[in-house]
PDB file of N, CA and C in Angstrom:
ATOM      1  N   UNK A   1       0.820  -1.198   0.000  1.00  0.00           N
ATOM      2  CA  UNK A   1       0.000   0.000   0.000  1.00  0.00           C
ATOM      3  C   UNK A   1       0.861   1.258   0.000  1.00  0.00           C
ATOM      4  N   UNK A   2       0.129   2.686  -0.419  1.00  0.00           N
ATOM      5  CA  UNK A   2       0.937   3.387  -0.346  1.00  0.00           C
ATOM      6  C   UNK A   2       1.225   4.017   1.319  1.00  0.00           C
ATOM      7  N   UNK A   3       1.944   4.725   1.595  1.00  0.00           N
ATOM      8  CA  UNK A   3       2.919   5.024   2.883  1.00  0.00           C
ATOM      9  C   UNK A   3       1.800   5.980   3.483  1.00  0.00           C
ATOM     10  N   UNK A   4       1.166   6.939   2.799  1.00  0.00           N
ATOM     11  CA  UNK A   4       0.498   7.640   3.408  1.00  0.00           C
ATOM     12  C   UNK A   4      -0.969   7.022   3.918  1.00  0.00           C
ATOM     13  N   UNK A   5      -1.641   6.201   3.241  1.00  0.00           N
ATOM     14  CA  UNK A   5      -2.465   4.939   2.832  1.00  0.00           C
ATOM     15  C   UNK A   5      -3.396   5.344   1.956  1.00  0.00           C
ATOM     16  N   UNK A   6      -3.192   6.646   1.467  1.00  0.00           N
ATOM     17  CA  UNK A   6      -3.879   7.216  -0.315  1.00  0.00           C
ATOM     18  C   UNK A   6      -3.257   7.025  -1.271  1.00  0.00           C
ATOM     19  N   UNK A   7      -3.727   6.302  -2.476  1.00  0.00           N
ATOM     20  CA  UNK A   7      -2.986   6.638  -3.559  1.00  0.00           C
ATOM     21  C   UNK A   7      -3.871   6.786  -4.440  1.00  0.00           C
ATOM     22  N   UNK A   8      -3.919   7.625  -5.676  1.00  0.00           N
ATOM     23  CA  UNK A   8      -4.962   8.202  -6.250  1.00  0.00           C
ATOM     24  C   UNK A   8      -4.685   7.521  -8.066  1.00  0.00           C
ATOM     25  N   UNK A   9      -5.440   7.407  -8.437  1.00  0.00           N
ATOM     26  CA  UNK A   9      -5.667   6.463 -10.229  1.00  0.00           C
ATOM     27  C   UNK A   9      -4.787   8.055 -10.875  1.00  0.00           C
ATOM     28  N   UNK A  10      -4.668   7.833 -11.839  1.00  0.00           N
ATOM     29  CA  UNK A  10      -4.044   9.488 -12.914  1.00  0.00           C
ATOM     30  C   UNK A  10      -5.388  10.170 -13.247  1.00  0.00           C
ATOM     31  N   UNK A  11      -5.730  11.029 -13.305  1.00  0.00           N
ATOM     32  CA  UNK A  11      -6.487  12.039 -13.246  1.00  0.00           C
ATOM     33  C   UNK A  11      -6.554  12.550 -15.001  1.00  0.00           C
ATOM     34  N   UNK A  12      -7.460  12.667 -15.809  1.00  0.00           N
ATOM     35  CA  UNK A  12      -7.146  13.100 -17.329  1.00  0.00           C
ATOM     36  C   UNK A  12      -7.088  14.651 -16.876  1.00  0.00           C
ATOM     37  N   UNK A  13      -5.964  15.263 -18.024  1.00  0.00           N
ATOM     38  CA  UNK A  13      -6.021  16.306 -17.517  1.00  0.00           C
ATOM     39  C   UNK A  13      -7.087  17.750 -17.675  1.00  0.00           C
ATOM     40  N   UNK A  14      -8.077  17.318 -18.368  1.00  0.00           N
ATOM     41  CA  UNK A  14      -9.285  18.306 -18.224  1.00  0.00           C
ATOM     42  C   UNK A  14      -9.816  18.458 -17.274  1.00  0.00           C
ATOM     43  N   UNK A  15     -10.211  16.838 -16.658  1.00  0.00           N
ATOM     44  CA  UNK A  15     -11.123  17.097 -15.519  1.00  0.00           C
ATOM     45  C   UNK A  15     -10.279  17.595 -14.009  1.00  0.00           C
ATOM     46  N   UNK A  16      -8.629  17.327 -14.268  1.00  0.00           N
ATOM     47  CA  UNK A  16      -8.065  17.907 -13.373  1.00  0.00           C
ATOM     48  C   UNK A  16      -8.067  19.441 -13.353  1.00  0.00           C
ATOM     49  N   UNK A  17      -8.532  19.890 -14.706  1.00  0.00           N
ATOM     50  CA  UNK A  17      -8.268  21.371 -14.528  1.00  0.00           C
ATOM     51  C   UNK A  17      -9.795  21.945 -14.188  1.00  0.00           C
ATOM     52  N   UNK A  18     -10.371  21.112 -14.275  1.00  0.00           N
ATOM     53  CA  UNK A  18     -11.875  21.665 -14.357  1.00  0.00           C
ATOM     54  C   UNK A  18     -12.096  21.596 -12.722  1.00  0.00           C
ATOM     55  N   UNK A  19     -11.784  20.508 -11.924  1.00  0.00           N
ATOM     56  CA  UNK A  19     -11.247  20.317 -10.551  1.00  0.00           C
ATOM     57  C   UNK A  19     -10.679  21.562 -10.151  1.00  0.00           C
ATOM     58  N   UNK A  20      -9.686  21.763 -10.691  1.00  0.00           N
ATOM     59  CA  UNK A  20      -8.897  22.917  -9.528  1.00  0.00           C
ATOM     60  C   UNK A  20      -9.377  24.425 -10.340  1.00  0.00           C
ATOM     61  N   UNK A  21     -10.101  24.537 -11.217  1.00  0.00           N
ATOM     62  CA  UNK A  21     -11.186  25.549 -11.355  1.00  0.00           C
ATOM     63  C   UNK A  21     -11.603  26.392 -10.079  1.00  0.00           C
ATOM     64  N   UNK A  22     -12.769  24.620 -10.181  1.00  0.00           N
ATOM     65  CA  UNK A  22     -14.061  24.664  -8.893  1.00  0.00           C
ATOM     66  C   UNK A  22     -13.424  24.950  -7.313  1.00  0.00           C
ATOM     67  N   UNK A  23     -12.359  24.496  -7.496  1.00  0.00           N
ATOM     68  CA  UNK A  23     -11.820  24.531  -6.150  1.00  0.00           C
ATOM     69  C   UNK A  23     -11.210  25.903  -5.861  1.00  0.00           C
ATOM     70  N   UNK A  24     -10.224  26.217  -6.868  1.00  0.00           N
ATOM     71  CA  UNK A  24      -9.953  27.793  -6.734  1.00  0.00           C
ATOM     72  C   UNK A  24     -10.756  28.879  -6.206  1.00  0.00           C
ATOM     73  N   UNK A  25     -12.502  28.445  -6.956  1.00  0.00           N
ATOM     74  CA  UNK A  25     -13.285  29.166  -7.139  1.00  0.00           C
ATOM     75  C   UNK A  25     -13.916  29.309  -5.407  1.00  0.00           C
ATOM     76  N   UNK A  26     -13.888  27.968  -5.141  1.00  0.00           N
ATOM     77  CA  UNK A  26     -14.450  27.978  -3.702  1.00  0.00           C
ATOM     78  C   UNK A  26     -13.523  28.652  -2.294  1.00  0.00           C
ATOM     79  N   UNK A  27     -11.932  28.404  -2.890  1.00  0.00           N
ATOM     80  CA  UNK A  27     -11.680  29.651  -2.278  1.00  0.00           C
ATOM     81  C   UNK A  27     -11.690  31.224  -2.477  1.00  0.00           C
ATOM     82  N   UNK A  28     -12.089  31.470  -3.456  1.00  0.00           N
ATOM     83  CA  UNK A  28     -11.964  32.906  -3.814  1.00  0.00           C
ATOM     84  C   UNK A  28     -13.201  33.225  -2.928  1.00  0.00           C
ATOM     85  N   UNK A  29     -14.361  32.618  -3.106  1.00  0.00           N
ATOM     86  CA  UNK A  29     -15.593  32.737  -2.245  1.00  0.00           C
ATOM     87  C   UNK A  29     -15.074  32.610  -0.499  1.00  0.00           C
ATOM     88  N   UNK A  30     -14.871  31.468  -0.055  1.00  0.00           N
ATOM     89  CA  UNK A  30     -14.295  31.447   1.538  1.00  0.00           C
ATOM     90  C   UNK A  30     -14.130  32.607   1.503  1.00  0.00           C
ATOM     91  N   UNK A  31     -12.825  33.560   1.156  1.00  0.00           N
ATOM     92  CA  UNK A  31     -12.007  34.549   1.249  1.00  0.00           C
ATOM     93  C   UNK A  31     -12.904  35.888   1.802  1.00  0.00           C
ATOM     94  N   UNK A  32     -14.555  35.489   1.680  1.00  0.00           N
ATOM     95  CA  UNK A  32     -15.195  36.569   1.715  1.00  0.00           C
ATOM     96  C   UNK A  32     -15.943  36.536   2.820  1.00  0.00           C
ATOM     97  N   UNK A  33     -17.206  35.375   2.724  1.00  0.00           N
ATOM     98  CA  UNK A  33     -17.639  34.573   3.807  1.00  0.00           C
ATOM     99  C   UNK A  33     -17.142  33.007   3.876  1.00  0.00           C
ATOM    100  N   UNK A  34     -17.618  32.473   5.104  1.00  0.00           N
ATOM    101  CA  UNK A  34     -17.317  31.197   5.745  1.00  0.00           C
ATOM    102  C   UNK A  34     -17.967  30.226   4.827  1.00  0.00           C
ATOM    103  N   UNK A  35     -17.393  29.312   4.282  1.00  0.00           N
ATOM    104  CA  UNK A  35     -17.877  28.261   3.880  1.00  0.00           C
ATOM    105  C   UNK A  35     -18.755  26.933   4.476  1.00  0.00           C
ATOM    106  N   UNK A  36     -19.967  26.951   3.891  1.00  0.00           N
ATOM    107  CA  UNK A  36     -20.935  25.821   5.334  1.00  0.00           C
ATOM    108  C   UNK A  36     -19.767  24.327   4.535  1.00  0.00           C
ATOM    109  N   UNK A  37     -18.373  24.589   4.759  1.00  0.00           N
ATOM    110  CA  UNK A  37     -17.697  23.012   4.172  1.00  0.00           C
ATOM    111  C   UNK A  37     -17.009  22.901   5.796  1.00  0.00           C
ATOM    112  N   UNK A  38     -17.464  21.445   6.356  1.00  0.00           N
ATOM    113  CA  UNK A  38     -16.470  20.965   7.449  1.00  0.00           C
ATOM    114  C   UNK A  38     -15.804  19.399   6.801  1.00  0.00           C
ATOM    115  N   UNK A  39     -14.847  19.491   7.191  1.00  0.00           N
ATOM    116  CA  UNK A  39     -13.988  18.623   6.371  1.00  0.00           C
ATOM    117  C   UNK A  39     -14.528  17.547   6.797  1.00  0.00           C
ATOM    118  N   UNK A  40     -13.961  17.269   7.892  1.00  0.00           N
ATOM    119  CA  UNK A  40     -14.552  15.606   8.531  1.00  0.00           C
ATOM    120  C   UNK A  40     -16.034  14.899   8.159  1.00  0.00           C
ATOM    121  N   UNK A  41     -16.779  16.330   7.954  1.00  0.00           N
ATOM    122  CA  UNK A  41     -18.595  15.538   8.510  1.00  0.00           C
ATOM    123  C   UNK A  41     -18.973  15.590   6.838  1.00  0.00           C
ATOM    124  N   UNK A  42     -17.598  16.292   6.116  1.00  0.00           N
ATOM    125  CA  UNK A  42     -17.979  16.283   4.183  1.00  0.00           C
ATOM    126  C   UNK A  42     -16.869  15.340   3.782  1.00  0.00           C
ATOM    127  N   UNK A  43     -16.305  14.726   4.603  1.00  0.00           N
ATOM    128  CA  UNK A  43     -15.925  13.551   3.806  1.00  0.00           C
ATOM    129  C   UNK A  43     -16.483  12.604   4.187  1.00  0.00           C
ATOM    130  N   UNK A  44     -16.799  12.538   5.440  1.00  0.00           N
ATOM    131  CA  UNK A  44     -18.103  10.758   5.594  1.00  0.00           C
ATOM    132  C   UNK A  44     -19.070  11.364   4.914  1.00  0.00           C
ATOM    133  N   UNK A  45     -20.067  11.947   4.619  1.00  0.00           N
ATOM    134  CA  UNK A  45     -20.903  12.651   3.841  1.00  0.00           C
ATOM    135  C   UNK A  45     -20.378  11.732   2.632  1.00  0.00           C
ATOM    136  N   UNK A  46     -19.665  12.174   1.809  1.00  0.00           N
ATOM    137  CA  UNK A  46     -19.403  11.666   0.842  1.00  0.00           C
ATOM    138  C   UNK A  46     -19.206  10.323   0.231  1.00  0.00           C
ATOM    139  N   UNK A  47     -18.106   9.835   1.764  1.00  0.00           N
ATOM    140  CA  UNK A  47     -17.354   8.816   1.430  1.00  0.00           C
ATOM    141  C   UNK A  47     -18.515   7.251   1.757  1.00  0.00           C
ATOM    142  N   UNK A  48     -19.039   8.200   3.324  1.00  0.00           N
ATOM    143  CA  UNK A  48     -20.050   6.959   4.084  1.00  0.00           C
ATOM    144  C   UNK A  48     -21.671   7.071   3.728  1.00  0.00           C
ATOM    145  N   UNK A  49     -22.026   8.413   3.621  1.00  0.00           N
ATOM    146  CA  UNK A  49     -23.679   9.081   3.376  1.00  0.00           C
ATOM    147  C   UNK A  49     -23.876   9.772   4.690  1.00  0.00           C
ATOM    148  N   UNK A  50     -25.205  10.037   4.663  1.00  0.00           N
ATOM    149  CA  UNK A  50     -25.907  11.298   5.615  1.00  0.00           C
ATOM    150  C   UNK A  50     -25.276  10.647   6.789  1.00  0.00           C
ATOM    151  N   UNK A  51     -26.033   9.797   7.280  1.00  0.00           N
ATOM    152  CA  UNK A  51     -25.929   9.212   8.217  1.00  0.00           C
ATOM    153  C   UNK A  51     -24.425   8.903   9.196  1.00  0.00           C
ATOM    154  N   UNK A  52     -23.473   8.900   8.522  1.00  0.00           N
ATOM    155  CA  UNK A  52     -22.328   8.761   8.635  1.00  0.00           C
ATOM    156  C   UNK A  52     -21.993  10.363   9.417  1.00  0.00           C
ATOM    157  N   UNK A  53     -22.204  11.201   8.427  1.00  0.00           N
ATOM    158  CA  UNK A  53     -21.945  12.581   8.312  1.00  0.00           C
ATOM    159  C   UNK A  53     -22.335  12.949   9.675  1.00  0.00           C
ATOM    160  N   UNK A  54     -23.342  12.647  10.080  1.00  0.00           N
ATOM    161  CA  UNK A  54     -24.419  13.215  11.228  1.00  0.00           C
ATOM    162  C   UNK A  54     -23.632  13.258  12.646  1.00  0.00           C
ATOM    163  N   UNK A  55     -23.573  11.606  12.443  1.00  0.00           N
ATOM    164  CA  UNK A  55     -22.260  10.899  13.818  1.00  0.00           C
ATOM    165  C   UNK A  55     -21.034  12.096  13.838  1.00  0.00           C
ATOM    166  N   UNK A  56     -20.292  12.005  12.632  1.00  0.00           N
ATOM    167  CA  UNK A  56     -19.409  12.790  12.734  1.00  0.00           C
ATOM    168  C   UNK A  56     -19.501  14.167  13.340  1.00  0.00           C
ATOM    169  N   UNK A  57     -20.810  15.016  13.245  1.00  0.00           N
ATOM    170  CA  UNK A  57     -20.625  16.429  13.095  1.00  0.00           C
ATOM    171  C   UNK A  57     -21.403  16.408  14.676  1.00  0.00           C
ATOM    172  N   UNK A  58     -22.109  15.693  14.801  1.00  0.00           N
ATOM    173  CA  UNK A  58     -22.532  15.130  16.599  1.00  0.00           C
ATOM    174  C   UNK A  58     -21.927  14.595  17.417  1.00  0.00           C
ATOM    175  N   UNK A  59     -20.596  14.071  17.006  1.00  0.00           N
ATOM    176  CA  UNK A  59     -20.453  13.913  18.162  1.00  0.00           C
ATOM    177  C   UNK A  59     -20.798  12.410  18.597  1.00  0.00           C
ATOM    178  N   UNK A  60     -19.791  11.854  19.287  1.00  0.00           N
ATOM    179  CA  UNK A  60     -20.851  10.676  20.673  1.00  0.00           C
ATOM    180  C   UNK A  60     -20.192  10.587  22.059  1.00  0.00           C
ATOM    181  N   UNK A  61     -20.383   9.662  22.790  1.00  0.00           N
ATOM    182  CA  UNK A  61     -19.651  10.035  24.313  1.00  0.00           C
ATOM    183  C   UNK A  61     -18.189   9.923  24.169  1.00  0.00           C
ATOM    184  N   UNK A  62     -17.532   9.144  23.258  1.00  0.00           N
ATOM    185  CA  UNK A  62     -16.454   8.752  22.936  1.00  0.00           C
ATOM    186  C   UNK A  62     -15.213  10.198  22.272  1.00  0.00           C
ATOM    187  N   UNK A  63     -16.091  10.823  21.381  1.00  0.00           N
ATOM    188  CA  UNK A  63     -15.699  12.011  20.260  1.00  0.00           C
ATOM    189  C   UNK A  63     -16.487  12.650  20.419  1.00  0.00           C
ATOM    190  N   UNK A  64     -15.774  13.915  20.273  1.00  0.00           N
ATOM    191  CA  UNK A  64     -16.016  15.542  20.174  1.00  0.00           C
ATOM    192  C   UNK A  64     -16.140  15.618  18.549  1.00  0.00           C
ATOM    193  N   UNK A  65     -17.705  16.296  18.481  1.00  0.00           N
ATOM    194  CA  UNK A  65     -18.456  16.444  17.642  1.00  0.00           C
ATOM    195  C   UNK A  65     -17.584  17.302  16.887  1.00  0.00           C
ATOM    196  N   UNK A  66     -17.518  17.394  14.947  1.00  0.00           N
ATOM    197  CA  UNK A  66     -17.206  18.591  14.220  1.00  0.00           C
ATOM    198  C   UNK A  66     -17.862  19.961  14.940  1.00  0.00           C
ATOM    199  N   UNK A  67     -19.489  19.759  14.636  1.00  0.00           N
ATOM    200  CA  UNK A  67     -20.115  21.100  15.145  1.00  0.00           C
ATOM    201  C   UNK A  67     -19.746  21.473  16.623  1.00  0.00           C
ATOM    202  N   UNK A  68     -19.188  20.966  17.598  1.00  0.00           N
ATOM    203  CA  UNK A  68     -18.215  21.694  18.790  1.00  0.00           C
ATOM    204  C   UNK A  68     -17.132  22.414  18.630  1.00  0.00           C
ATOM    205  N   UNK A  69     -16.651  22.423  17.392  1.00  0.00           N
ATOM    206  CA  UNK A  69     -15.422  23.521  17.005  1.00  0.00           C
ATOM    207  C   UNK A  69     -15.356  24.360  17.578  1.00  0.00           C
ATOM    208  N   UNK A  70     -14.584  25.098  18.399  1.00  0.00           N
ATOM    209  CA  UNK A  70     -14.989  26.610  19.119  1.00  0.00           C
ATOM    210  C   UNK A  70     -14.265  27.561  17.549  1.00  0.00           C
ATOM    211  N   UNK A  71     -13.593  27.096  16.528  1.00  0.00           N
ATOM    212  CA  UNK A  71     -13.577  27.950  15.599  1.00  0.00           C
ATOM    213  C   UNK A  71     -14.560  28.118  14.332  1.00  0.00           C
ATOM    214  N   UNK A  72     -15.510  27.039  14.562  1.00  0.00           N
ATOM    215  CA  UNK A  72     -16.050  27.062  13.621  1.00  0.00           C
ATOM    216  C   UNK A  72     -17.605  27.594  14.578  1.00  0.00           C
ATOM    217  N   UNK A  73     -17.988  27.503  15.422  1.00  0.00           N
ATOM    218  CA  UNK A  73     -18.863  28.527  16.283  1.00  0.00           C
ATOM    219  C   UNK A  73     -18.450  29.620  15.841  1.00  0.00           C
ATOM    220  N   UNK A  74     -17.024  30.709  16.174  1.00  0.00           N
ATOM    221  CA  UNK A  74     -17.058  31.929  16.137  1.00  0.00           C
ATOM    222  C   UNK A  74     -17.089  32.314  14.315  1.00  0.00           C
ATOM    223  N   UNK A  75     -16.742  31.398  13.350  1.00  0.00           N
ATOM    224  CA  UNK A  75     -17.191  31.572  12.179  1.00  0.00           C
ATOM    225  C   UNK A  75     -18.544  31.453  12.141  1.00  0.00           C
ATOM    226  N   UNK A  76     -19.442  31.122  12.424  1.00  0.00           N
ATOM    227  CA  UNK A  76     -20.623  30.865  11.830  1.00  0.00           C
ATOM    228  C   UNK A  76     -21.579  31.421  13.672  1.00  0.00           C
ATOM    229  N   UNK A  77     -20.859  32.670  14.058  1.00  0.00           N
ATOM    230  CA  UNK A  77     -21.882  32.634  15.183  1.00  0.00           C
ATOM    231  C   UNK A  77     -22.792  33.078  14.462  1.00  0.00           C
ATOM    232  N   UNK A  78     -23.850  33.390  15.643  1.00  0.00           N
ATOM    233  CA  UNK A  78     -25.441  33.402  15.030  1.00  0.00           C
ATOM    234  C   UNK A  78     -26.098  32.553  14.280  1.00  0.00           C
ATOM    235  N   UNK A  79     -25.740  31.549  13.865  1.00  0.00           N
ATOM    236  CA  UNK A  79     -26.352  30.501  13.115  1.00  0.00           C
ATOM    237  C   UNK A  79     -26.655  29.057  13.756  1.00  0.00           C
ATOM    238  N   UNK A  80     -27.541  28.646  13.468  1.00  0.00           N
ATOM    239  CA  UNK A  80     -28.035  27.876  14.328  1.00  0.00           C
ATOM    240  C   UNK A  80     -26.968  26.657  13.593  1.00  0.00           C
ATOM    241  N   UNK A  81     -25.617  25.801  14.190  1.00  0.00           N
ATOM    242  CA  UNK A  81     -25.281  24.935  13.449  1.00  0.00           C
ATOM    243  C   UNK A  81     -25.461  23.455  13.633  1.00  0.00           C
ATOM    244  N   UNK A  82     -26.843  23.695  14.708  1.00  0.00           N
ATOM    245  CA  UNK A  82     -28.214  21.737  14.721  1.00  0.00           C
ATOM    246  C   UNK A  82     -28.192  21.674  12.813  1.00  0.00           C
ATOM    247  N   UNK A  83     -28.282  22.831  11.638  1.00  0.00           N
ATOM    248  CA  UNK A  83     -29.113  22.612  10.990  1.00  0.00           C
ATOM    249  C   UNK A  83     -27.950  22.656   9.934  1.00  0.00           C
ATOM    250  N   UNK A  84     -26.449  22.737  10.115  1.00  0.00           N
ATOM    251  CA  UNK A  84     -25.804  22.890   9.210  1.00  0.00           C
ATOM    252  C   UNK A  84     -25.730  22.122   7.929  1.00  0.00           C
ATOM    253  N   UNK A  85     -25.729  20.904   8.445  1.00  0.00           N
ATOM    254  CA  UNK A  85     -25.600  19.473   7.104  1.00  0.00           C
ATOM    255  C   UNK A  85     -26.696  19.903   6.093  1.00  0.00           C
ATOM    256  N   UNK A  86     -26.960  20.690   5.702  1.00  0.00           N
ATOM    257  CA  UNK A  86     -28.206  21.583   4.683  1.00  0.00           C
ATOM    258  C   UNK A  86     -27.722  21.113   3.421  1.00  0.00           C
ATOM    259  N   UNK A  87     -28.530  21.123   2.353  1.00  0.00           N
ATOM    260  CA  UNK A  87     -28.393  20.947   0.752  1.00  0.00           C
ATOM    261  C   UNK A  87     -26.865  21.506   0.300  1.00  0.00           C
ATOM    262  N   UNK A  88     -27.050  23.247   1.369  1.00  0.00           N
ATOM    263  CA  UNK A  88     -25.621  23.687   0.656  1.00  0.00           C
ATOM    264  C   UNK A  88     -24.375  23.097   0.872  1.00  0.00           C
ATOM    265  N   UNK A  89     -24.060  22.321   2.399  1.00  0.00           N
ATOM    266  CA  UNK A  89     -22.963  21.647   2.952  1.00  0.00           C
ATOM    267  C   UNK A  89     -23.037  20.778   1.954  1.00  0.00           C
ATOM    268  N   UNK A  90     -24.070  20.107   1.562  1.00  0.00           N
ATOM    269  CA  UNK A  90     -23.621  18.765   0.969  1.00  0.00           C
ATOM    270  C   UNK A  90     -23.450  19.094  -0.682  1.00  0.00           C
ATOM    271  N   UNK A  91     -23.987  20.516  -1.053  1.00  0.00           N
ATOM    272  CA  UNK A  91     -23.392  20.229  -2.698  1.00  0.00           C
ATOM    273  C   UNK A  91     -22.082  21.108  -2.247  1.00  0.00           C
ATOM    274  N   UNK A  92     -21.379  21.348  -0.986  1.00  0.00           N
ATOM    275  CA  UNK A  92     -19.917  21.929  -1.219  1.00  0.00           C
ATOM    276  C   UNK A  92     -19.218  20.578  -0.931  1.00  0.00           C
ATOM    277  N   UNK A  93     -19.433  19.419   0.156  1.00  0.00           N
ATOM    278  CA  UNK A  93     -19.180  18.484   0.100  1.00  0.00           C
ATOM    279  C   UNK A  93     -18.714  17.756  -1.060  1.00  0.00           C
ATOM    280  N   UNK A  94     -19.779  17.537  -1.896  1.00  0.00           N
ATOM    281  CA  UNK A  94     -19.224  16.562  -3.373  1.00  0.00           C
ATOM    282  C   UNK A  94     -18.737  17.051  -4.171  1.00  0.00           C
ATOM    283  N   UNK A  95     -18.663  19.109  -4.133  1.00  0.00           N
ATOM    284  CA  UNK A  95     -17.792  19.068  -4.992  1.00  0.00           C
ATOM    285  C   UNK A  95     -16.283  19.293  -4.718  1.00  0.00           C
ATOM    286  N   UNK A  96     -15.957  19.391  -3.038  1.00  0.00           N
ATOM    287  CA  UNK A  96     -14.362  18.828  -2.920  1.00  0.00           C
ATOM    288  C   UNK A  96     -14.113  17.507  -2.660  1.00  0.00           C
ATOM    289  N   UNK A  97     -14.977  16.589  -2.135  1.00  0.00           N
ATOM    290  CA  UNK A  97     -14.515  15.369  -2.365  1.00  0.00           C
ATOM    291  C   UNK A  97     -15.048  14.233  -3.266  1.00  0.00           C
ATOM    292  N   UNK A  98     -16.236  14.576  -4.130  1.00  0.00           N
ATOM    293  CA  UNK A  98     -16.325  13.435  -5.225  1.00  0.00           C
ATOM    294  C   UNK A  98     -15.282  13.060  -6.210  1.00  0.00           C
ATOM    295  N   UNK A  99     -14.766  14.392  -6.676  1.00  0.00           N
ATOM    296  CA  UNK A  99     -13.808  13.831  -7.005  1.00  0.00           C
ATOM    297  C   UNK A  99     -11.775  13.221  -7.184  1.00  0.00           C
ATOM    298  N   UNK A 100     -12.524  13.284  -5.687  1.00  0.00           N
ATOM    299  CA  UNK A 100     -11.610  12.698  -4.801  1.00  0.00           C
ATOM    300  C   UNK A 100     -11.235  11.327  -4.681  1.00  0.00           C
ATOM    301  N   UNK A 101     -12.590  10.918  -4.227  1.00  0.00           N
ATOM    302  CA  UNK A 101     -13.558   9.222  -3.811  1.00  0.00           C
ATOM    303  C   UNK A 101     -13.039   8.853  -5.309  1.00  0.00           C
ATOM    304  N   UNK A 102     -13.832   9.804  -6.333  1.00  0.00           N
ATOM    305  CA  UNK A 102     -13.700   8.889  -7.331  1.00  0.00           C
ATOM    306  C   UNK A 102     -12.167   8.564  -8.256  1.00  0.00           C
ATOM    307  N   UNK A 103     -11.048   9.502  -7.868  1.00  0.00           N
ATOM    308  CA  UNK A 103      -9.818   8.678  -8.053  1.00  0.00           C
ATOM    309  C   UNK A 103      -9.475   8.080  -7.502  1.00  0.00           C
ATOM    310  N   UNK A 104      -9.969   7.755  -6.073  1.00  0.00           N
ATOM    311  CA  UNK A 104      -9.051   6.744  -4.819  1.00  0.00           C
ATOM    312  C   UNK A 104      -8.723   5.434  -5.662  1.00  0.00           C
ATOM    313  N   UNK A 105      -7.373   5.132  -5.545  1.00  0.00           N
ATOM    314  CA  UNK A 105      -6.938   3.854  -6.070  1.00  0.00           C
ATOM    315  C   UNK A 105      -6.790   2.954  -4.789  1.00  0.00           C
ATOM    316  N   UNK A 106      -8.550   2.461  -4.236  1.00  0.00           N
ATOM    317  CA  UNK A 106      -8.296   1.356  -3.369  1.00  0.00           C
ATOM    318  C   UNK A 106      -7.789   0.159  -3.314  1.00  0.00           C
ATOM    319  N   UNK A 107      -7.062  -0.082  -4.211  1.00  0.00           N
ATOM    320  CA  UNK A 107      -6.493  -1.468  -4.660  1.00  0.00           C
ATOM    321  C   UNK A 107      -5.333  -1.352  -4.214  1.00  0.00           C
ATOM    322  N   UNK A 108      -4.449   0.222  -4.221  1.00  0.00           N
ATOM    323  CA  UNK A 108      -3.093   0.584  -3.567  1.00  0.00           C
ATOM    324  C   UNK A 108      -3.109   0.949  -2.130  1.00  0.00           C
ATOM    325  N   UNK A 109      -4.241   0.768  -1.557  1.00  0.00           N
ATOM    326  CA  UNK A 109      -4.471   1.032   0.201  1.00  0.00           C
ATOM    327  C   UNK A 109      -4.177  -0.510   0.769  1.00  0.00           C
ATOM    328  N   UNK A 110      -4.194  -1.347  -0.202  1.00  0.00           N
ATOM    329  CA  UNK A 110      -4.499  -3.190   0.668  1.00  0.00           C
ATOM    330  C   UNK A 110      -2.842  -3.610   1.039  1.00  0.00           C
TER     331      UNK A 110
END
């Protein structure tokens, strides 16, 4: 397997550029306001589904929930974040990690 335990298929290079487009683009936006993207609860999102996502961003007795961030509270004070996992989290979700998932070369993780 590889060392880090990612290794990714070759990427054609359109859709790599069309990739770091979208991604550029999503930081030029951050740069202004906060992005509803939390890494952890948008990659089970992605990788596992809602349900996955939920655990993650809640928390259980074991783990400290994503939505307990004390930095991601003072980004998003005033907002209620029970309700974050919204349509918008999840189309910023797939579009930094679908196509992600979909180069993973799981055959080089074994």
């Amino acid at each position: 397997g590889h060392p880090d335990g990612f290794a990714f298929k070759p990427v054609p290079r359109d859709g790599a550029r069309a990739y770091l487009a979208e991604l550029a683009a999503l930081y030029r936006f951050g740069q202004c306001a906060p992005l509803r993207f939390f890494p952890a609860s948008a990659w089970a999102w992605v990788h596992q589904g809602e349900a996955a996502a939920r655990r993650v961003w809640n928390g259980d007795t074991k783990k400290k929930g994503e939505a307990n961030d004390e930095w991601l509270r003072i980004a998003f004070r005033g907002e209620a974040l029970e309700r974050a996992l919204d349509t918008h989290f999840s189309a910023l979700a797939r579009a930094v990690f679908a196509p992600l998932l979909e180069y993973l070369d799981l055959s080089a993780a074994l």
